[in-house]
Protein backbone atom coordinates (compact mmCIF):
# COMPACT_ATOMS: atom_id res chain seq x y z
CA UNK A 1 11.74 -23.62 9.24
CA UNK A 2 8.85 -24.96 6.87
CA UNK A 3 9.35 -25.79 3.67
CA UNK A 4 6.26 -23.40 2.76
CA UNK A 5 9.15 -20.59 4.82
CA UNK A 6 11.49 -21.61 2.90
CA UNK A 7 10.04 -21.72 -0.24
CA UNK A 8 8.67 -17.21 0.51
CA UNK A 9 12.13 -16.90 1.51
CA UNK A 10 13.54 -17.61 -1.42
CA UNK A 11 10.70 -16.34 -3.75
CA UNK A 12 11.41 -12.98 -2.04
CA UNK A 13 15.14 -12.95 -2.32
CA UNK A 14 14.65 -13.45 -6.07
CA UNK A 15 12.29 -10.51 -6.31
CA UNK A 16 15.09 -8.38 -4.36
CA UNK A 17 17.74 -9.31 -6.79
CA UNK A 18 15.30 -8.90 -9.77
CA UNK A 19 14.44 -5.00 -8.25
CA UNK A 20 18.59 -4.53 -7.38
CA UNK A 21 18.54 -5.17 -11.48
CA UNK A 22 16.08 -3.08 -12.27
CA UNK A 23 16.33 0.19 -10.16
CA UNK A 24 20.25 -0.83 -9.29
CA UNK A 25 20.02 -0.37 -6.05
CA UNK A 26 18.85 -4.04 -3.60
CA UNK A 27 16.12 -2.85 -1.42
CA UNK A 28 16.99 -3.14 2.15
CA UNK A 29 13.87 -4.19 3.90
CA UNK A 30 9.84 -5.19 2.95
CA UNK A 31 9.67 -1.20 4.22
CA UNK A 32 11.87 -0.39 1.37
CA UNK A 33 10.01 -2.45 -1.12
CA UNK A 34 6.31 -0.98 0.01
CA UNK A 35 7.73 2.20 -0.60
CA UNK A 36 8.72 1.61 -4.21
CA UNK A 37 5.33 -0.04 -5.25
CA UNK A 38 3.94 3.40 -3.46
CA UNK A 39 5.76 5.32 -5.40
CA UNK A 40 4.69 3.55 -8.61
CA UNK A 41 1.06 3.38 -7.35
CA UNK A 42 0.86 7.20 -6.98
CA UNK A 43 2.20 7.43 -10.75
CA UNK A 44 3.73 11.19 -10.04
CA UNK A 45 6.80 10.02 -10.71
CA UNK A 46 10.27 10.09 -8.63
CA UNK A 47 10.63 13.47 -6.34
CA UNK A 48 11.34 14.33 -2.68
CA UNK A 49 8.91 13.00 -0.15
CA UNK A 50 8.59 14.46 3.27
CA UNK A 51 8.02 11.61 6.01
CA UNK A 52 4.25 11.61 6.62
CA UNK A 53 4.08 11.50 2.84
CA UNK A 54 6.58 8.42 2.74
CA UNK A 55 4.33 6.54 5.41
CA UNK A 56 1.44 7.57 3.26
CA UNK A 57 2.73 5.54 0.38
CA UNK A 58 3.74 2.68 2.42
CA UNK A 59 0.16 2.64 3.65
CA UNK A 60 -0.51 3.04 -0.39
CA UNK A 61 1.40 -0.17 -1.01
CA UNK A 62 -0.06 -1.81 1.43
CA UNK A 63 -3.95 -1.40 0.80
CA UNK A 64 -2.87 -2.07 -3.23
CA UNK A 65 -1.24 -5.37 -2.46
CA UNK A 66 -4.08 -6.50 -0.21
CA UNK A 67 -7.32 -5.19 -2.42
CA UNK A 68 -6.07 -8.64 -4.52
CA UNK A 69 -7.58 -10.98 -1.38
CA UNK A 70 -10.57 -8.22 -1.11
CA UNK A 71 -9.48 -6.08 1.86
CA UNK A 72 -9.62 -3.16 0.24
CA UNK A 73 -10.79 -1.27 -2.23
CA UNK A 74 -10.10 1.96 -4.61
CA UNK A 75 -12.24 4.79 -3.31
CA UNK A 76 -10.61 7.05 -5.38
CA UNK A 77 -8.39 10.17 -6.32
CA UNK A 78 -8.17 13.42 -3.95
CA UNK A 79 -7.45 16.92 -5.81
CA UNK A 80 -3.58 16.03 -5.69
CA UNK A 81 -4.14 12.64 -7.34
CA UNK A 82 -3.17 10.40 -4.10
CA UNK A 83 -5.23 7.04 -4.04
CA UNK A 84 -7.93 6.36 -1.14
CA UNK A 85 -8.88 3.20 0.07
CA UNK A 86 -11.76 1.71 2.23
CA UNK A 87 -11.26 -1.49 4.21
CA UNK A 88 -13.72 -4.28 2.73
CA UNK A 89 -12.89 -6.76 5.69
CA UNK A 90 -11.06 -7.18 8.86
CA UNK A 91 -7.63 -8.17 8.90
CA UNK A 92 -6.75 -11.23 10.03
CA UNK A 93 -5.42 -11.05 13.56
CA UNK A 94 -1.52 -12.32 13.05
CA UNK A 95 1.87 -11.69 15.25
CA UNK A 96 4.19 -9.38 13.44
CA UNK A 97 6.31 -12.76 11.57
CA UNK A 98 2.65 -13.58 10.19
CA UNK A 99 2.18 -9.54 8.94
CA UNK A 100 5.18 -9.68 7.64
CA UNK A 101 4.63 -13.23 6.05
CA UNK A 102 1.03 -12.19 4.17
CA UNK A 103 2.54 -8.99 3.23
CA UNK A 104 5.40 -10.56 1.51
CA UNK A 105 3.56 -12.62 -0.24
CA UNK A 106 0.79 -10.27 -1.68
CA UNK A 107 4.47 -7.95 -2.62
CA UNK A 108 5.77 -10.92 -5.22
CA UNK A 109 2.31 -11.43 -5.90
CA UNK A 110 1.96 -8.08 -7.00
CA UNK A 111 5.20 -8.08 -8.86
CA UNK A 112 4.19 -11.39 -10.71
CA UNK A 113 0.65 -10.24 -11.82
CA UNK A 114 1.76 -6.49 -12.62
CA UNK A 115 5.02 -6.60 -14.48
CA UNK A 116 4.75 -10.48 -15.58
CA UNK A 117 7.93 -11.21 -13.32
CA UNK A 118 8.71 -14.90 -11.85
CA UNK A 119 10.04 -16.00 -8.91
CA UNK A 120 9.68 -19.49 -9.42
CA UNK A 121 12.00 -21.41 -6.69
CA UNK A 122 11.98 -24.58 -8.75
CA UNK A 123 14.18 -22.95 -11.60
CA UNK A 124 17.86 -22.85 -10.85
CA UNK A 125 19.77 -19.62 -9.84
């Protein structure tokens, strides 16, 4: 494994533990994770989702975490306040380990730049 692997690894195991501490609960999965900063990004608050809904707020996450490198951007608000977004430029063209990889780091990106969190690997556990 790279060091550079190694390094996201870590950085995201830290932002798991610091979430476990703040909601009390360790999210599972990067699935788990998009869904929380959905649910924050939508700003209605916790309250039963159906399924389409809960893919609708991963998709949420996912164009919020990536309009910080320009591939999207905030169209705006329908009448029941969900977010739309328009794809600014093509995504890169990566195997699902790569997806995974980008997505992970715009998450603790998003983390670090919204809520002034760290998940520096340098400082000690």
């Amino acid at each position: 494994m790279y060091k550079r692997d190694l390094d996201l690894e870590r950085r995201w195991q830290k932002l798991l533990d610091k979430l476990k501490a703040v909601i009390g609960k360790k999210p599972k999965d990067l699935n788990a994770v998009l869904f929380l900063i959905g649910v924050q990004e939508l700003g209605q608050g916790q309250k039963f989702f159906s399924k389409e809904e809960k893919q609708d707020l991963m998709h949420i996450a996912i164009c919020r975490i990536l309009s910080s490198s320009g591939y999207y951007s905030l169209v705006g608000l329908d009448e029941q306040g969900w977010p739309h977004w328009k794809l600014e430029k093509k995504l890169p063209n990566f195997d699902l380990l790569e997806q995974e990889k980008l997505l992970k780091m715009h998450v603790i990106d998003y983390f670090e730049e919204e809520y002034n969190w760290s998940f520096d690997v340098r400082s000690s556990d």
